[in-house]
Structure formats: C-alpha cells, structure tokens
PDB file of N, CA and C in Angstrom:
ATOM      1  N   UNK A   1      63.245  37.307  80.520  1.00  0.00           N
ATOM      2  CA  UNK A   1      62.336  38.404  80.397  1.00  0.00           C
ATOM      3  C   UNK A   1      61.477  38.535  81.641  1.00  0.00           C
ATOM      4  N   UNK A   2      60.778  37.288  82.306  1.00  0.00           N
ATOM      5  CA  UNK A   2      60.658  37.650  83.818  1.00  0.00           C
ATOM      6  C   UNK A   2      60.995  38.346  84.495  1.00  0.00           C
ATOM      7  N   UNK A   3      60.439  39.119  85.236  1.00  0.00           N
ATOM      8  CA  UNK A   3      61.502  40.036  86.350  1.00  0.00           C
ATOM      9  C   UNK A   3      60.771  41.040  86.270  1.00  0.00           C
ATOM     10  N   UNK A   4      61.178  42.355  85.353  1.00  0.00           N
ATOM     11  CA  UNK A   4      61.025  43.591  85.589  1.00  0.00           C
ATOM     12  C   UNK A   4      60.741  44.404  83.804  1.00  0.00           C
ATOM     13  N   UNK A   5      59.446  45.414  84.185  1.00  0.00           N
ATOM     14  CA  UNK A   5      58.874  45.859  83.007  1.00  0.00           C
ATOM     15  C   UNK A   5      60.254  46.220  82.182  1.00  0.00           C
ATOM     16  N   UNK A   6      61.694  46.773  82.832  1.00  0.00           N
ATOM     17  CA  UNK A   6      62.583  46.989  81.897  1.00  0.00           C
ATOM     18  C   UNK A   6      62.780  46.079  80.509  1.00  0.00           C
ATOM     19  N   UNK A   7      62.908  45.019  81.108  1.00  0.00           N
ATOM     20  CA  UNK A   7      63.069  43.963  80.688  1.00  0.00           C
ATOM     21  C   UNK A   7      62.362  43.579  79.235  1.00  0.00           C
ATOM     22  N   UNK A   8      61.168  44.067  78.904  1.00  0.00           N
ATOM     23  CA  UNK A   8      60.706  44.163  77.865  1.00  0.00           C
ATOM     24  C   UNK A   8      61.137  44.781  76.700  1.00  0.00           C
ATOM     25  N   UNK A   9      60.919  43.990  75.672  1.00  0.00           N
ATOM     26  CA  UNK A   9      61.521  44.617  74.352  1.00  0.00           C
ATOM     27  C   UNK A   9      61.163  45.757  74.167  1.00  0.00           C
ATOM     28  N   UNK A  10      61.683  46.294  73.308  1.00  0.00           N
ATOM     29  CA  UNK A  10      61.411  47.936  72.512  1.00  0.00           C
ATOM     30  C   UNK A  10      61.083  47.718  71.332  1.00  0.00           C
ATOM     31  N   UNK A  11      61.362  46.685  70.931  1.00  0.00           N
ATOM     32  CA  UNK A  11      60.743  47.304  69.435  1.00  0.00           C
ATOM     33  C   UNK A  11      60.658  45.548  68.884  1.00  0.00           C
ATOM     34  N   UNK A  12      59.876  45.286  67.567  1.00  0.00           N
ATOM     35  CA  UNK A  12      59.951  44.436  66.984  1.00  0.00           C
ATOM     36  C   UNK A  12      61.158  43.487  66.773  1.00  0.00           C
ATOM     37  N   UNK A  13      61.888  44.148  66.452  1.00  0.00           N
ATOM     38  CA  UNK A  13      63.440  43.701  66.358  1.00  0.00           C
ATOM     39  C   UNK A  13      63.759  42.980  67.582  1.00  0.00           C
ATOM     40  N   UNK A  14      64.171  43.978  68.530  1.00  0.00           N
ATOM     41  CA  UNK A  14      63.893  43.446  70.060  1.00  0.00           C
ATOM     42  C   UNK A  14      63.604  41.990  70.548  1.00  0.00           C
ATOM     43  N   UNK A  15      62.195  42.293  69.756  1.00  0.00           N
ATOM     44  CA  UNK A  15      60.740  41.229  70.497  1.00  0.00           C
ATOM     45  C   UNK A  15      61.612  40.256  69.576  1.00  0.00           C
ATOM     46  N   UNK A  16      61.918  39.728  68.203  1.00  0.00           N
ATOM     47  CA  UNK A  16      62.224  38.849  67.915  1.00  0.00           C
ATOM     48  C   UNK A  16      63.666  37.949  68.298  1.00  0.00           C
ATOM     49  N   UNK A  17      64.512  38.884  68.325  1.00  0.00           N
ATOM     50  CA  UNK A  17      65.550  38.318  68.887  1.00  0.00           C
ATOM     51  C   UNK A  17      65.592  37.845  70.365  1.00  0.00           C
ATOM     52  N   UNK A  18      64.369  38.741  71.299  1.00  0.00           N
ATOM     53  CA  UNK A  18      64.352  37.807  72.405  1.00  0.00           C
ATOM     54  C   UNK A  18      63.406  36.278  71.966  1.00  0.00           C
ATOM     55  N   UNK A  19      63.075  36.375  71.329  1.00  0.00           N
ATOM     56  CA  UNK A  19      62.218  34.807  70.948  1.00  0.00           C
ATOM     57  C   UNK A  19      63.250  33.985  70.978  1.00  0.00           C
ATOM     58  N   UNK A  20      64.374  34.429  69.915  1.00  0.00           N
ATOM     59  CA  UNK A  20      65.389  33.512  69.884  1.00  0.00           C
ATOM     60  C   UNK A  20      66.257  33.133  70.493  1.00  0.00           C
ATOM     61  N   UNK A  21      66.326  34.074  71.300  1.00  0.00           N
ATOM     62  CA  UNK A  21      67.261  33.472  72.754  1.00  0.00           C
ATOM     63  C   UNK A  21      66.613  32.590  73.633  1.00  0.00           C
ATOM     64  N   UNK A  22      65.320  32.996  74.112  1.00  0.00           N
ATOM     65  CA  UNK A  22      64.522  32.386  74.756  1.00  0.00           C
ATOM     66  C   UNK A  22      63.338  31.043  73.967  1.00  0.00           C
ATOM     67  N   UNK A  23      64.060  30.676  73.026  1.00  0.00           N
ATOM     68  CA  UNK A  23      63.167  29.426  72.249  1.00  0.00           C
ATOM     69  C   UNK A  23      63.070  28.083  73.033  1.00  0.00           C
ATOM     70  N   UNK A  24      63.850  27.881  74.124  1.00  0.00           N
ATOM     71  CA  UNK A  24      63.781  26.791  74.926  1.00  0.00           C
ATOM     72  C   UNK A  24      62.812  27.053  76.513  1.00  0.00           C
ATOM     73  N   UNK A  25      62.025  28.168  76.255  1.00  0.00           N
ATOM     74  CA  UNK A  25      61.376  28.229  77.101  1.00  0.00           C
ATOM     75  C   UNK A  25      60.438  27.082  77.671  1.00  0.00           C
ATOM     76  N   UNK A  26      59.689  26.578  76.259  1.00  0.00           N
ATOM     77  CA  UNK A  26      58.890  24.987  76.119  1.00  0.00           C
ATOM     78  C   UNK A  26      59.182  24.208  76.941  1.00  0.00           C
ATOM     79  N   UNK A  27      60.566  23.870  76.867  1.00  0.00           N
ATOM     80  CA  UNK A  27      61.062  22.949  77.772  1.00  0.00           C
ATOM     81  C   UNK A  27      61.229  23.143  78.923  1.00  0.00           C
ATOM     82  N   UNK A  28      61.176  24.402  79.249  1.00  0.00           N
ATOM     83  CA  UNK A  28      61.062  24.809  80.735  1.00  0.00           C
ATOM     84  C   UNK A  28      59.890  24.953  81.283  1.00  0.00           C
ATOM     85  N   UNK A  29      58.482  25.358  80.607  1.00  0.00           N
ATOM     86  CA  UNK A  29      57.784  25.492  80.626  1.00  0.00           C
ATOM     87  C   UNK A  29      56.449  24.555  80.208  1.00  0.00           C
ATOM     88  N   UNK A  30      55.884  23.290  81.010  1.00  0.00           N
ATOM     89  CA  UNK A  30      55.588  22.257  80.631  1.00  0.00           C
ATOM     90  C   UNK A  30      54.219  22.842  80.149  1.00  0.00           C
ATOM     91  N   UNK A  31      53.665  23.167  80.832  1.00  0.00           N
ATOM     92  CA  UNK A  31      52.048  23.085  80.757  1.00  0.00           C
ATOM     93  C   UNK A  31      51.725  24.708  80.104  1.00  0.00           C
ATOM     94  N   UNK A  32      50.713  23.975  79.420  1.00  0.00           N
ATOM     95  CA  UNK A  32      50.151  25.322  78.543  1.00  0.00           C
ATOM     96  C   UNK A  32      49.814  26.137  78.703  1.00  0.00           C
ATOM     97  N   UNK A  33      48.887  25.638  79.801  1.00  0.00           N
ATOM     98  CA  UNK A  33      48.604  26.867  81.029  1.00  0.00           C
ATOM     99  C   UNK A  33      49.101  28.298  81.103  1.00  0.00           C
ATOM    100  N   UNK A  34      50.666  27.582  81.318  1.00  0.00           N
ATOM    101  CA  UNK A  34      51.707  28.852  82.440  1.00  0.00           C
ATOM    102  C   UNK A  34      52.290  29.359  80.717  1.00  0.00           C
ATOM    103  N   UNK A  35      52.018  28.171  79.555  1.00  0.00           N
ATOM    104  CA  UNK A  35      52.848  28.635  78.816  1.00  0.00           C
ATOM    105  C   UNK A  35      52.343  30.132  78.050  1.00  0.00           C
ATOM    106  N   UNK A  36      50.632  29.902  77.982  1.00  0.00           N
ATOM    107  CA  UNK A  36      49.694  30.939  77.831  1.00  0.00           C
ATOM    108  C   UNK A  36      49.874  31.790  78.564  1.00  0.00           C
ATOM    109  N   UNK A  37      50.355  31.840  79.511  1.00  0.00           N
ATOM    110  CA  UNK A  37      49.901  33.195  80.577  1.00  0.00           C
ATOM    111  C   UNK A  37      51.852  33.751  80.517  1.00  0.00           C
ATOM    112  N   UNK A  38      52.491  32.967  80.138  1.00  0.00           N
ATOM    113  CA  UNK A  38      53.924  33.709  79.853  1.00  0.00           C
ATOM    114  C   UNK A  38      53.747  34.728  78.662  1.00  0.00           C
ATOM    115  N   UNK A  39      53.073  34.132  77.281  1.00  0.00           N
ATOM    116  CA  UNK A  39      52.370  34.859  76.387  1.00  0.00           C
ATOM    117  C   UNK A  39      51.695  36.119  76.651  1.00  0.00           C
ATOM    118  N   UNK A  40      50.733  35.734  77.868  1.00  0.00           N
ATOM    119  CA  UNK A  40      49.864  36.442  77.802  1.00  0.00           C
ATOM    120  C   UNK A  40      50.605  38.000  78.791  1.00  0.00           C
ATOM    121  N   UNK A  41      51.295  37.571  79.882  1.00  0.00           N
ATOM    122  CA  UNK A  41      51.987  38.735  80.034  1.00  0.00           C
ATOM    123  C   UNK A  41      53.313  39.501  79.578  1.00  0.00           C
ATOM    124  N   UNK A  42      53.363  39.325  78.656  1.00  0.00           N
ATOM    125  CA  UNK A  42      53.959  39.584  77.655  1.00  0.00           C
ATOM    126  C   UNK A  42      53.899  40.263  76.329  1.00  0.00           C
ATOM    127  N   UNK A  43      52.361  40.118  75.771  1.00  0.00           N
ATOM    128  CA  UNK A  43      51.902  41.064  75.096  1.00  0.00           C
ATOM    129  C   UNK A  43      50.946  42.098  75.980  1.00  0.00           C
ATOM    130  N   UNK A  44      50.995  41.460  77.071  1.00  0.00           N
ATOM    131  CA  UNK A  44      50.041  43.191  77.486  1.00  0.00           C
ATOM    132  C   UNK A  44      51.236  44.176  78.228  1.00  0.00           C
ATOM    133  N   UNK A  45      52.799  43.588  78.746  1.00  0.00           N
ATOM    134  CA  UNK A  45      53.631  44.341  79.385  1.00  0.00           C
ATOM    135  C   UNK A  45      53.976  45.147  77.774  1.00  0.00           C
ATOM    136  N   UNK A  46      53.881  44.364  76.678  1.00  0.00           N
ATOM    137  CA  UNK A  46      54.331  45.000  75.695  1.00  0.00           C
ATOM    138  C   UNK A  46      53.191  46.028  74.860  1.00  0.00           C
ATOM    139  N   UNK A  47      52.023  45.795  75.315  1.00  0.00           N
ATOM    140  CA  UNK A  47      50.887  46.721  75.123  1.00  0.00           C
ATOM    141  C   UNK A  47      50.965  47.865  76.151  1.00  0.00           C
ATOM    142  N   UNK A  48      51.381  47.721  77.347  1.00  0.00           N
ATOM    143  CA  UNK A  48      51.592  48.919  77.803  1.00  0.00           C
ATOM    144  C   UNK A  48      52.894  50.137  77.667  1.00  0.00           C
ATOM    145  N   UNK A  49      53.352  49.290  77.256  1.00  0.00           N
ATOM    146  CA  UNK A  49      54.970  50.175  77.386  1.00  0.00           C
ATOM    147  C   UNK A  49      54.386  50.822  75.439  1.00  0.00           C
ATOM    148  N   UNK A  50      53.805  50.570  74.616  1.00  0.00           N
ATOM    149  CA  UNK A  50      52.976  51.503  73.563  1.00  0.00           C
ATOM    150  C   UNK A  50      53.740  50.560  72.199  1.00  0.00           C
ATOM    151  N   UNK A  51      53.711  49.653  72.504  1.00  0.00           N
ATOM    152  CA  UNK A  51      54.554  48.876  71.440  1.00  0.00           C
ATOM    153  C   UNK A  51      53.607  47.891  70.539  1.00  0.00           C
ATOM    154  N   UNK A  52      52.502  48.549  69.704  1.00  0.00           N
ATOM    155  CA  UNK A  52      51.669  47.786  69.453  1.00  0.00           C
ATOM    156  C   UNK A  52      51.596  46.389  68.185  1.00  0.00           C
ATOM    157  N   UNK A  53      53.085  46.568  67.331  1.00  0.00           N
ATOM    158  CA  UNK A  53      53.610  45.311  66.496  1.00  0.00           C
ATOM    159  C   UNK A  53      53.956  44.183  67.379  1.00  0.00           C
ATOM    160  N   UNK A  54      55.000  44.679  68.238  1.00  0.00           N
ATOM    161  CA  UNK A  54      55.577  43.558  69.522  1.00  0.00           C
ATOM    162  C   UNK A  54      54.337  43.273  70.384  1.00  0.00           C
ATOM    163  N   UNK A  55      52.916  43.915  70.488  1.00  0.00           N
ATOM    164  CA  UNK A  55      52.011  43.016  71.064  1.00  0.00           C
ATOM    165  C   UNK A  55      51.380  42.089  70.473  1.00  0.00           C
ATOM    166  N   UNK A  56      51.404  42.584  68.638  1.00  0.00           N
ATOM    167  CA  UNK A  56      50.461  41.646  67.646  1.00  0.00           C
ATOM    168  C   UNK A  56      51.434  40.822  67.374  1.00  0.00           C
ATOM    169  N   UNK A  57      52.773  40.557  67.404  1.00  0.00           N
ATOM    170  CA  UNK A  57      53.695  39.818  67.378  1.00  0.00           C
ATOM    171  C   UNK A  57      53.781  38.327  68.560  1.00  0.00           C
ATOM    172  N   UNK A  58      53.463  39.023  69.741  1.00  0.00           N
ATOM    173  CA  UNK A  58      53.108  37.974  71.121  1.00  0.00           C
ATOM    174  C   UNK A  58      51.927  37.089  70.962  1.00  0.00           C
ATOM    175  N   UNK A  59      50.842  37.755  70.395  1.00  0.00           N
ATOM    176  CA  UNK A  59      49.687  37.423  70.155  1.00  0.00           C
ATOM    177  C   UNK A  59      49.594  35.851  69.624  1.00  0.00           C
ATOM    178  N   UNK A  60      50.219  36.340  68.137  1.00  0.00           N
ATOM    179  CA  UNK A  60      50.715  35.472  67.550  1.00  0.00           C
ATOM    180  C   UNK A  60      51.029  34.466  67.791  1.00  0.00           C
ATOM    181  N   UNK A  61      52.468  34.666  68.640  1.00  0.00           N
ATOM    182  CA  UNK A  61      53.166  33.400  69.333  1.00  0.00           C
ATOM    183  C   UNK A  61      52.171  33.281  69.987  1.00  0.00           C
ATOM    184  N   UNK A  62      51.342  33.558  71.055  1.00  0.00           N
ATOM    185  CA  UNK A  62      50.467  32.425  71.847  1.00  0.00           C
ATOM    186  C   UNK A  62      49.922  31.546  70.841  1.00  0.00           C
ATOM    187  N   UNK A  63      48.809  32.253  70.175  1.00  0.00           N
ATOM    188  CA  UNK A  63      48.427  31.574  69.387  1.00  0.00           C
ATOM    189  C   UNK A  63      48.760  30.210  68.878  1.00  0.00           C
ATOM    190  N   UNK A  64      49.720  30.505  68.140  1.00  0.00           N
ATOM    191  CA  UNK A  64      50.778  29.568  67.119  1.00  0.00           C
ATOM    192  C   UNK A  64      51.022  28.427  68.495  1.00  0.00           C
ATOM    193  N   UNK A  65      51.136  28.570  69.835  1.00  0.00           N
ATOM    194  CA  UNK A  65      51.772  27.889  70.970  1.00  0.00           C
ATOM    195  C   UNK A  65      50.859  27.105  71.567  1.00  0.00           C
ATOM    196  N   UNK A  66      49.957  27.774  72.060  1.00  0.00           N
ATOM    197  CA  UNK A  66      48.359  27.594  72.785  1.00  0.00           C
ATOM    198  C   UNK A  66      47.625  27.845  72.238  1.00  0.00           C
ATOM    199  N   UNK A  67      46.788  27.677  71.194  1.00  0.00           N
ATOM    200  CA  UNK A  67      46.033  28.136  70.719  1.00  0.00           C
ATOM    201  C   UNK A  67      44.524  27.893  71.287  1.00  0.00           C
ATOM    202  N   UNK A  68      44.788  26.907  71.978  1.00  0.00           N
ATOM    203  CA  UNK A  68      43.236  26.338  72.627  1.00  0.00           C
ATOM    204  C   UNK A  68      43.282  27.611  74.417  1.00  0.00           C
ATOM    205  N   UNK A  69      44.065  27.448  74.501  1.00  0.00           N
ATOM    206  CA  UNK A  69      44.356  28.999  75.515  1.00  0.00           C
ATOM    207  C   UNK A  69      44.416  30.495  75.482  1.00  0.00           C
ATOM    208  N   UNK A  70      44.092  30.837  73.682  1.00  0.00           N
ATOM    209  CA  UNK A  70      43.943  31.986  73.524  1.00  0.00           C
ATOM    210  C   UNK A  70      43.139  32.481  72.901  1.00  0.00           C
ATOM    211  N   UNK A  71      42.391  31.480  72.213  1.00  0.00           N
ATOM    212  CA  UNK A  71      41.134  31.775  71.180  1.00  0.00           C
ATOM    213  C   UNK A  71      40.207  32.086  72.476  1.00  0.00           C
ATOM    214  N   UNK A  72      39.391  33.202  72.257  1.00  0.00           N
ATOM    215  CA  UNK A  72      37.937  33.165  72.714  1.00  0.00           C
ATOM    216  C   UNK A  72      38.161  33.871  74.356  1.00  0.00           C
ATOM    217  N   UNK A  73      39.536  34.185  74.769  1.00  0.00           N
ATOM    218  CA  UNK A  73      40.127  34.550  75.729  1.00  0.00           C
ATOM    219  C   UNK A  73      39.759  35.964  76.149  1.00  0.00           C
ATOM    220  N   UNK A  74      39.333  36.581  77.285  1.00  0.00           N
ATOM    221  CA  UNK A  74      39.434  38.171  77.616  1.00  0.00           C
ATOM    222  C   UNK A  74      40.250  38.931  77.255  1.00  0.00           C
ATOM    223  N   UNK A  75      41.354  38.147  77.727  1.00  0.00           N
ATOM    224  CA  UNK A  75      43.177  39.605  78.072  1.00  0.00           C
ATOM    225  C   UNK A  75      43.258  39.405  76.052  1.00  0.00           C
ATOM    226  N   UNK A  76      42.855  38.595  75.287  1.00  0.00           N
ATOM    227  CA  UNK A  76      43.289  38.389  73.811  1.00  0.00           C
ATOM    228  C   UNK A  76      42.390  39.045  72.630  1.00  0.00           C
ATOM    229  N   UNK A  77      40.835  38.943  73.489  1.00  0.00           N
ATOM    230  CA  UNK A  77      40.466  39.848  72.885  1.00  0.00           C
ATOM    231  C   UNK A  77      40.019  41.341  73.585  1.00  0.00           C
ATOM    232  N   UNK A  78      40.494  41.969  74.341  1.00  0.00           N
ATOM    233  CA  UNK A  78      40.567  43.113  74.826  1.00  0.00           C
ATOM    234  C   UNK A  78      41.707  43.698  74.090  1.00  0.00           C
ATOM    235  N   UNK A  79      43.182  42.876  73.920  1.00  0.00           N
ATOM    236  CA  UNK A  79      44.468  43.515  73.302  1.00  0.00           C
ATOM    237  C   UNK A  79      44.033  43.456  72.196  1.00  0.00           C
ATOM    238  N   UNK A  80      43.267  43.031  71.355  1.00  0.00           N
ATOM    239  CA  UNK A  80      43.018  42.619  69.854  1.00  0.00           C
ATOM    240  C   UNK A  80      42.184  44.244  69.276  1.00  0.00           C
ATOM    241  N   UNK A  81      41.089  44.124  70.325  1.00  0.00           N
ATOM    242  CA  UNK A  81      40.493  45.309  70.146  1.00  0.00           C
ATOM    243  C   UNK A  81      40.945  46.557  70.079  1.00  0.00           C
ATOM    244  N   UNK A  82      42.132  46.758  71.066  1.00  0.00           N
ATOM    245  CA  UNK A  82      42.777  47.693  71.511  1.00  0.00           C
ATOM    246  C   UNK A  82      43.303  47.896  70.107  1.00  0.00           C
ATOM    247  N   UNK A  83      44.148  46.542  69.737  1.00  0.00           N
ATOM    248  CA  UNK A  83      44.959  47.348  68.494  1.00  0.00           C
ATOM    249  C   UNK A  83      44.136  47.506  67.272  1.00  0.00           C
ATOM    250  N   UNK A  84      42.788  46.769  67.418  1.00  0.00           N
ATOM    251  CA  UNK A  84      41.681  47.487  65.756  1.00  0.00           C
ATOM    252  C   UNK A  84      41.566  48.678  66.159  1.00  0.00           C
ATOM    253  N   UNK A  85      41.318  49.442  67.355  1.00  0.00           N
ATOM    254  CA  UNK A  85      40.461  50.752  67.505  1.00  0.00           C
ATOM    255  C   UNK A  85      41.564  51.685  67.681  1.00  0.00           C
ATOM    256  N   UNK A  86      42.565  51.529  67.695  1.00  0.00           N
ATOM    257  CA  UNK A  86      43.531  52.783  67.925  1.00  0.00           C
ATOM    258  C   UNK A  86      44.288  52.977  66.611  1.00  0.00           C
ATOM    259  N   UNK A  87      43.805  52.437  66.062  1.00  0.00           N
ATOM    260  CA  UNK A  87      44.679  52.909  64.477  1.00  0.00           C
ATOM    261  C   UNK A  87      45.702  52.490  63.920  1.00  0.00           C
ATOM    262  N   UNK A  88      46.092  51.271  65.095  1.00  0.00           N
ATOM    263  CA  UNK A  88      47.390  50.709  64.092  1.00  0.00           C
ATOM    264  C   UNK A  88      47.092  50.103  62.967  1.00  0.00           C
ATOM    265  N   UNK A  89      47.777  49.832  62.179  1.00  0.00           N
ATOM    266  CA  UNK A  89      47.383  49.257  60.955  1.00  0.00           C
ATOM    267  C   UNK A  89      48.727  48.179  60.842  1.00  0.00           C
ATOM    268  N   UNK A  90      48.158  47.140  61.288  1.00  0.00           N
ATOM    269  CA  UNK A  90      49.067  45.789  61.265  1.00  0.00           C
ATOM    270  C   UNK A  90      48.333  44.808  60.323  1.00  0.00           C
ATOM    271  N   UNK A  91      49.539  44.542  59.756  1.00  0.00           N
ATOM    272  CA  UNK A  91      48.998  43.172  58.840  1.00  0.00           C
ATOM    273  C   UNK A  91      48.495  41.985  59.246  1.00  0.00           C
ATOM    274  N   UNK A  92      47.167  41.294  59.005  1.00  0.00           N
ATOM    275  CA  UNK A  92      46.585  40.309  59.828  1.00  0.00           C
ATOM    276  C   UNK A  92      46.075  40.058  60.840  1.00  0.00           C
ATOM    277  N   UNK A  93      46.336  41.480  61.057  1.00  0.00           N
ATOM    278  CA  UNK A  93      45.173  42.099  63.408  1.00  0.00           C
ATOM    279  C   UNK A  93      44.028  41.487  62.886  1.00  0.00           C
ATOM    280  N   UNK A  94      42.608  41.936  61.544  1.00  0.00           N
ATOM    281  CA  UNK A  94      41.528  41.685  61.123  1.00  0.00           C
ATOM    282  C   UNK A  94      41.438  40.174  61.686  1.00  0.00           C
ATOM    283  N   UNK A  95      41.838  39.495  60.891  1.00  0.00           N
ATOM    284  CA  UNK A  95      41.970  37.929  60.538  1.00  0.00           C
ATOM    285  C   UNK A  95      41.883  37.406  62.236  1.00  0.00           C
ATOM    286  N   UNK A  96      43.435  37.986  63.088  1.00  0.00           N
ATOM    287  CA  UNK A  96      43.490  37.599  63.960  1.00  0.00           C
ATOM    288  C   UNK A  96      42.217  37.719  65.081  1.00  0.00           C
ATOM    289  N   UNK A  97      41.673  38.768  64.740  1.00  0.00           N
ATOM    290  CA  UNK A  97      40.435  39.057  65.783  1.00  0.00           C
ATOM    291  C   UNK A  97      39.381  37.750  64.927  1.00  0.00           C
ATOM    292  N   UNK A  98      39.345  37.843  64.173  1.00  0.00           N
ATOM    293  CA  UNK A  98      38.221  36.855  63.091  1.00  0.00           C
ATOM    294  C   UNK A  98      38.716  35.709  64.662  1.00  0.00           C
ATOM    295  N   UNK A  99      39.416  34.894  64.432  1.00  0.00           N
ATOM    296  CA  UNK A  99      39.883  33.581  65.097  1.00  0.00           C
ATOM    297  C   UNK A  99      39.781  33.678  66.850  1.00  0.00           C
ATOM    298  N   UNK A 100      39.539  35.065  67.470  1.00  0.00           N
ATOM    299  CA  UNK A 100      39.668  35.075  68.838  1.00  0.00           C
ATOM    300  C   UNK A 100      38.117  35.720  69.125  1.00  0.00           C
ATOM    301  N   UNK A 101      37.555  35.958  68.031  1.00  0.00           N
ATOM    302  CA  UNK A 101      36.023  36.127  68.438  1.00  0.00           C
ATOM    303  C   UNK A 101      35.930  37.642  68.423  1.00  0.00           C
ATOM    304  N   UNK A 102      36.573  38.690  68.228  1.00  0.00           N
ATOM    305  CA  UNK A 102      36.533  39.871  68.090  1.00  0.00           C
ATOM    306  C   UNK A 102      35.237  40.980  66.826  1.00  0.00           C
ATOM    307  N   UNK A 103      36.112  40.409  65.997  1.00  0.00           N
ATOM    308  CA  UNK A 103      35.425  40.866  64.699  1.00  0.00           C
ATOM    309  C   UNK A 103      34.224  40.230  64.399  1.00  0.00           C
TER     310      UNK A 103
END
C-alpha cells in the first residue's frame, strides 16, 4: 500500500482484505513508532480520498496496534472529529473519540 494515493482502498471491503494480505506487516515493521505512523497515513490517505468507514476502520487498527501512539494524538483526534461533525454515522466513532480525548 506504500507508494501511491492509487493504491488506497475504496471501500471497506477493500480496506479489509488489504489488512489481510498485508497482516505480516508487524514483522516488518518493528517499532511502534513507524508502526503508528503506517496507521496513521493511512487513515488520513483514506480520509481524503472521502472514505469515511475505511478511516474509522484504520483508526481502529492503530488503536487495537499502538494504542499508547494514538490515544491523545493530533492527526487521531482531528480525523475523529472530522468524522463526528460531518455526519457520518458509524458505529462506535462516539466511544472512539471518548478514548482519544475528543468527546
């Protein structure tokens, strides 16, 4: 998925089946750091291209991955906000902002 905005999923579906191809990323990817910021550009390439499940979907995975790298974060709660105030209505955005300092 590196490389080029093409490269980004389209849709939920998409976003999950690239998880599963790419589940050995971990191992490529030692430190939490880089592993957060793979996350992290990743739901905002997927926040821009207007895909706002596949960003609360990324979110997630950081979370669930790094979680000490995404709680309390700018780029996590700026996307968080983004998706309370524009009207999506995703299951668990609330909650999720609760845990990143949003709400």
């Amino acid at each position: 998925m590196a490389g080029t905005v093409s490269q980004v999923p389209k849709s939920s579906k998409e976003f999950q089946s690239h998880r599963r191809e790419s589940g050995n990323y971990r191992a490529r990817i030692v430190s939490p750091e880089r592993r957060a910021r793979y996350w992290q550009d990743t739901a905002l390439a997927l926040h821009g291209r207007g895909r706002p499940r596949a960003t609360f979907q990324a979110l997630l995975a950081a979370e669930r991955d790094t979680p000490q790298e995404v709680r309390f974060r700018p780029w996590a709660q700026q996307l968080t906000t983004d998706l309370l105030t524009r009207g999506h209505n995703l299951p668990g955005v609330r909650e999720f902002a609760n845990r990143v300092g949003v709400a």
